[in-house]
Every structure is written in C-alpha cells, then in structure tokens.
C-alpha atoms as a PDB file:
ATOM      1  CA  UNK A   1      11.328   5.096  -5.290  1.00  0.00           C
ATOM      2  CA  UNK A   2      15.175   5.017  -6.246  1.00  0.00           C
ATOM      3  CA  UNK A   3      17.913   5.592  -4.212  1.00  0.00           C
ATOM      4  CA  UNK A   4      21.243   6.784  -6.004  1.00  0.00           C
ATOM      5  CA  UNK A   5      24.465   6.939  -2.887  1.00  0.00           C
ATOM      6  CA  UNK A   6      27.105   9.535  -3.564  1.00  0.00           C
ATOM      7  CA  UNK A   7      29.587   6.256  -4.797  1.00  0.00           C
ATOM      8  CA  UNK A   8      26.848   5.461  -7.786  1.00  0.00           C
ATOM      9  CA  UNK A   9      25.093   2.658  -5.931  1.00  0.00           C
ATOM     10  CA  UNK A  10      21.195   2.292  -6.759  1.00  0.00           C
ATOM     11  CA  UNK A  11      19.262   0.681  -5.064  1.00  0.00           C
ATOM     12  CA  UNK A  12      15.344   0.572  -5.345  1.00  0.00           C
ATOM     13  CA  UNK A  13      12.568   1.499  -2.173  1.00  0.00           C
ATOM     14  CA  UNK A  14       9.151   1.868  -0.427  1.00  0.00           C
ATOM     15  CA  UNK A  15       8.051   4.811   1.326  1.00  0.00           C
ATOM     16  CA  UNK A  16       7.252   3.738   4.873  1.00  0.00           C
ATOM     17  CA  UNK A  17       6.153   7.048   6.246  1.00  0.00           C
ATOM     18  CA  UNK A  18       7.392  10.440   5.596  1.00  0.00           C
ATOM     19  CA  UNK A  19       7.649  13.870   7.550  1.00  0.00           C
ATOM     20  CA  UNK A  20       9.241  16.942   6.524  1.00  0.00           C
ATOM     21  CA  UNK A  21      12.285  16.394   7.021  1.00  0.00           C
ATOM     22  CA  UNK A  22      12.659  12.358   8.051  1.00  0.00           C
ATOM     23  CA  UNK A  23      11.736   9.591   6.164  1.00  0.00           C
ATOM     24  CA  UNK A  24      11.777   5.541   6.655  1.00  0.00           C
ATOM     25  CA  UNK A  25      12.118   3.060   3.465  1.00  0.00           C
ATOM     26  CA  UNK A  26      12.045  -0.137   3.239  1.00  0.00           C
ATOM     27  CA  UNK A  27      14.682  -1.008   0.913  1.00  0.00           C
ATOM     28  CA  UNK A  28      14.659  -3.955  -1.818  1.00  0.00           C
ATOM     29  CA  UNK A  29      16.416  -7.120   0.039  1.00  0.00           C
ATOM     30  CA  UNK A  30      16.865  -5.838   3.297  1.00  0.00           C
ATOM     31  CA  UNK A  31      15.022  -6.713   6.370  1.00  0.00           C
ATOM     32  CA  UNK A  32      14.848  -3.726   8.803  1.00  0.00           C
ATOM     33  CA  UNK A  33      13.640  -0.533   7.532  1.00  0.00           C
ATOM     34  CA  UNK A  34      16.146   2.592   6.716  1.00  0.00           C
ATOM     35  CA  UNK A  35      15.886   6.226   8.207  1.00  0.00           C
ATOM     36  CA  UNK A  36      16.812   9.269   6.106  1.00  0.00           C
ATOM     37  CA  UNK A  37      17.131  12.782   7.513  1.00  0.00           C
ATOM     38  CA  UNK A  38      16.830  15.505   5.568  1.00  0.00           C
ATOM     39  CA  UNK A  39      19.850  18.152   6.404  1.00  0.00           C
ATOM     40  CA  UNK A  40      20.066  21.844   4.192  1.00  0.00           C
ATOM     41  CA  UNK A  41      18.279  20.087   1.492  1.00  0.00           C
ATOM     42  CA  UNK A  42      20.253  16.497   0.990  1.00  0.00           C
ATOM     43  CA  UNK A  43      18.845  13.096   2.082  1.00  0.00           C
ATOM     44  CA  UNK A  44      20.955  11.695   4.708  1.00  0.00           C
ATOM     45  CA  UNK A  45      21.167   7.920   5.599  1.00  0.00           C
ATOM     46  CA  UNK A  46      21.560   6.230   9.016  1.00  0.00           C
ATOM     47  CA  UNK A  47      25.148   5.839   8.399  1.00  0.00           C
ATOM     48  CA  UNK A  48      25.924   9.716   7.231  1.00  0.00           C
ATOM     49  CA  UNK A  49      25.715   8.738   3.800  1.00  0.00           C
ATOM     50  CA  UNK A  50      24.195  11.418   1.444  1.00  0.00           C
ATOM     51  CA  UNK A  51      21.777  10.155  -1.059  1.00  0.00           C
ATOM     52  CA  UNK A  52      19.558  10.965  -3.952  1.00  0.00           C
ATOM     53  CA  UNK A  53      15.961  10.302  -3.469  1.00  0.00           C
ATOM     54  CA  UNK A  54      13.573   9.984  -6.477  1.00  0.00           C
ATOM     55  CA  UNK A  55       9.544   9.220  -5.844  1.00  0.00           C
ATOM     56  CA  UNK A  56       7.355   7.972  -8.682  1.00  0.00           C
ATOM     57  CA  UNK A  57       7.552   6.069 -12.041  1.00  0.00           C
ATOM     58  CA  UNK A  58      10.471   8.054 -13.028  1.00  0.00           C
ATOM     59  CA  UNK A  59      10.699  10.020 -16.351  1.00  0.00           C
ATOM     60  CA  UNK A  60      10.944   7.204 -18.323  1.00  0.00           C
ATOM     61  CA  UNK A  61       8.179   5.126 -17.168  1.00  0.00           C
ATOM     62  CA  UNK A  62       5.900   8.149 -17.066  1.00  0.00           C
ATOM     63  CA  UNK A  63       6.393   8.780 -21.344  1.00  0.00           C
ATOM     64  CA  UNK A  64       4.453   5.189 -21.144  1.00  0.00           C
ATOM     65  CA  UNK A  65       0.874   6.073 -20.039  1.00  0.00           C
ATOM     66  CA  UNK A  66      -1.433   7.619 -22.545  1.00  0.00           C
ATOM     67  CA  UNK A  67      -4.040   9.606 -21.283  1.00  0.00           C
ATOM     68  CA  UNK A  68      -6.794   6.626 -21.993  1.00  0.00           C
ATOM     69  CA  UNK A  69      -4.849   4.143 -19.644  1.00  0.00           C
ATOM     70  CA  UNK A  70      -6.693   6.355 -17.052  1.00  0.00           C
ATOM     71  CA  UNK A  71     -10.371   6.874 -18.605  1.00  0.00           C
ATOM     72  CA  UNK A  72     -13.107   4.323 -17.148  1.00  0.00           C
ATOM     73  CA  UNK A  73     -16.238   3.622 -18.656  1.00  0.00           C
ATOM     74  CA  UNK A  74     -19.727   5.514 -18.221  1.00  0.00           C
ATOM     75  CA  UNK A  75     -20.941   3.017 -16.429  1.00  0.00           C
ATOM     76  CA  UNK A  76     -18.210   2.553 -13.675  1.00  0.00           C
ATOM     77  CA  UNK A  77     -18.125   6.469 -13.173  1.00  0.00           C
ATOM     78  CA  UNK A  78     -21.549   6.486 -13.132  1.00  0.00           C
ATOM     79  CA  UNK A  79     -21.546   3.901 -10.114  1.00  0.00           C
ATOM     80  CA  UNK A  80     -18.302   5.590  -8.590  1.00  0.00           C
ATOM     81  CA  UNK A  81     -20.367   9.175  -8.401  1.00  0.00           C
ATOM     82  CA  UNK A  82     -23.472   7.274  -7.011  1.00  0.00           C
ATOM     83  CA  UNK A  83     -21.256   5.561  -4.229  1.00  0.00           C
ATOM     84  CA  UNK A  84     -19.902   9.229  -3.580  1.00  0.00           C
ATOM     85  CA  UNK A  85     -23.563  10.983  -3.219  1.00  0.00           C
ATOM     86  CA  UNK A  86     -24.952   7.456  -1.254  1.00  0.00           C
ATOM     87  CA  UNK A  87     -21.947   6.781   1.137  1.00  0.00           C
ATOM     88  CA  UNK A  88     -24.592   5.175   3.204  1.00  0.00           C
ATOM     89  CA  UNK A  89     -25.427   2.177   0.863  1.00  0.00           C
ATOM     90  CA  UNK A  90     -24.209  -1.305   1.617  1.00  0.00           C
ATOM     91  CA  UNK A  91     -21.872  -1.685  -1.989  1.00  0.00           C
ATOM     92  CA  UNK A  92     -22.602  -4.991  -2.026  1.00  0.00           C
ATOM     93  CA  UNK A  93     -26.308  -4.483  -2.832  1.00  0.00           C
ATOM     94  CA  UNK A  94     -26.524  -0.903  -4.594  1.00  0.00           C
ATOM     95  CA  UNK A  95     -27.630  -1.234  -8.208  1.00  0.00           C
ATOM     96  CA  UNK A  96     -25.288   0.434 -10.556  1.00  0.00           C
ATOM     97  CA  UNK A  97     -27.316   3.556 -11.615  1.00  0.00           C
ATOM     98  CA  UNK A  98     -27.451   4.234 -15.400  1.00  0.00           C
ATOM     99  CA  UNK A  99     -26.077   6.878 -17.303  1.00  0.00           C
ATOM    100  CA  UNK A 100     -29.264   8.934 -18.057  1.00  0.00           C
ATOM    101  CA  UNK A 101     -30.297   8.510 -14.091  1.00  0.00           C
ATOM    102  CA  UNK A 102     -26.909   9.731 -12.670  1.00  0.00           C
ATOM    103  CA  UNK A 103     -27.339  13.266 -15.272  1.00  0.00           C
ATOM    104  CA  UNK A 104     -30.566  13.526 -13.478  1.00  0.00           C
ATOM    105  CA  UNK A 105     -29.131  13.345  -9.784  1.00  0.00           C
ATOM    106  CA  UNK A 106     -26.136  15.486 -10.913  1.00  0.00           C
ATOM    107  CA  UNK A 107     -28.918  17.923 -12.407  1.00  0.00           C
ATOM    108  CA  UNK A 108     -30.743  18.343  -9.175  1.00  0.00           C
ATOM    109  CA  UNK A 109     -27.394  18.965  -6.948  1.00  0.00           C
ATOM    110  CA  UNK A 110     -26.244  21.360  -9.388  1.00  0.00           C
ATOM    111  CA  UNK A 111     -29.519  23.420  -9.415  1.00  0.00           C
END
C-alpha cells in the first residue's frame, strides 16, 4: 500500500489488520506499527494528519500482468480440484489425478 500525507510525503506500507473504519500499518523503516482512523471519509493518522491511502499494485503495476501470468497447467488444476473434492488426503501422498480422471469425477458431481 502507499501512503501520500497532505504535505506530498509518500511513504510505502503493510496492512496489519483492518476494520471499517480503523486500520494499523506497518510502515517501511519504522519499528512500531501506525493507526489510521477513518473520519467522514479521510484516513486520519495518529498524529491528526490526513492521508491518502492506496491498496494494491497500483495502476501502473497492474497494466503489467497479462492474463496468462495467472493460467496454471492441466495438470496442477487438475491436482488443485482433487485436493478440493479429497480435503481428507494426506498431500504429501495423494497421486496427482490425470486430466481424463478429474472430467470423470467432475462428471459424476455434476450429474
């Protein structure tokens, strides 16, 4: 996340936990987390200083992902799917079903 203050200063963030309406950051080079209160729609800092609060990659950084940066292979969805309809299998040992045999189990759900 990015923090702009009200004087220009950016500075960059984690999200520690969020409500509502209050939020604590851990902010880049300091050691104690920072609170920020949300009052009629502005970010507030500890010390009354308003602030601009951006989550995410940013606009820029989002125009670099193509859509195939996020497409896994038949196989690993295959074994992803299987872990989801056998929760109760040890990962460690489960055999990565094929292709052809996860159609089949998706077949008989779907019937």
């Amino acid at each position: 996340m990015t923090i702009t203050y009200w004087n220009g200063q950016t500075i960059k963030a984690a999200l520690v936990v969020r409500t509502d309406n209050r939020m604590r950051v851990a902010i880049e080079g300091a050691d104690d987390v920072t609170e920020f209160n949300e009052i009629n729609g502005t970010w507030v800092s500890e010390d009354c200083e308003p602030a601009r609060i951006e989550f995410g990659f940013g606009a820029r950084a989002a125009h670099e992902y193509q859509e195939e940066d996020f497409v896994c292979s038949k196989d690993l969805a295959a074994h992803l799917i299987h872990r989801l309809l056998n929760p109760e299998e040890d990962d460690d040992f489960a055999p990565v079903p094929s292709v052809k045999a996860l159609n089949s189990t998706v077949s008989q759900l779907v019937m």
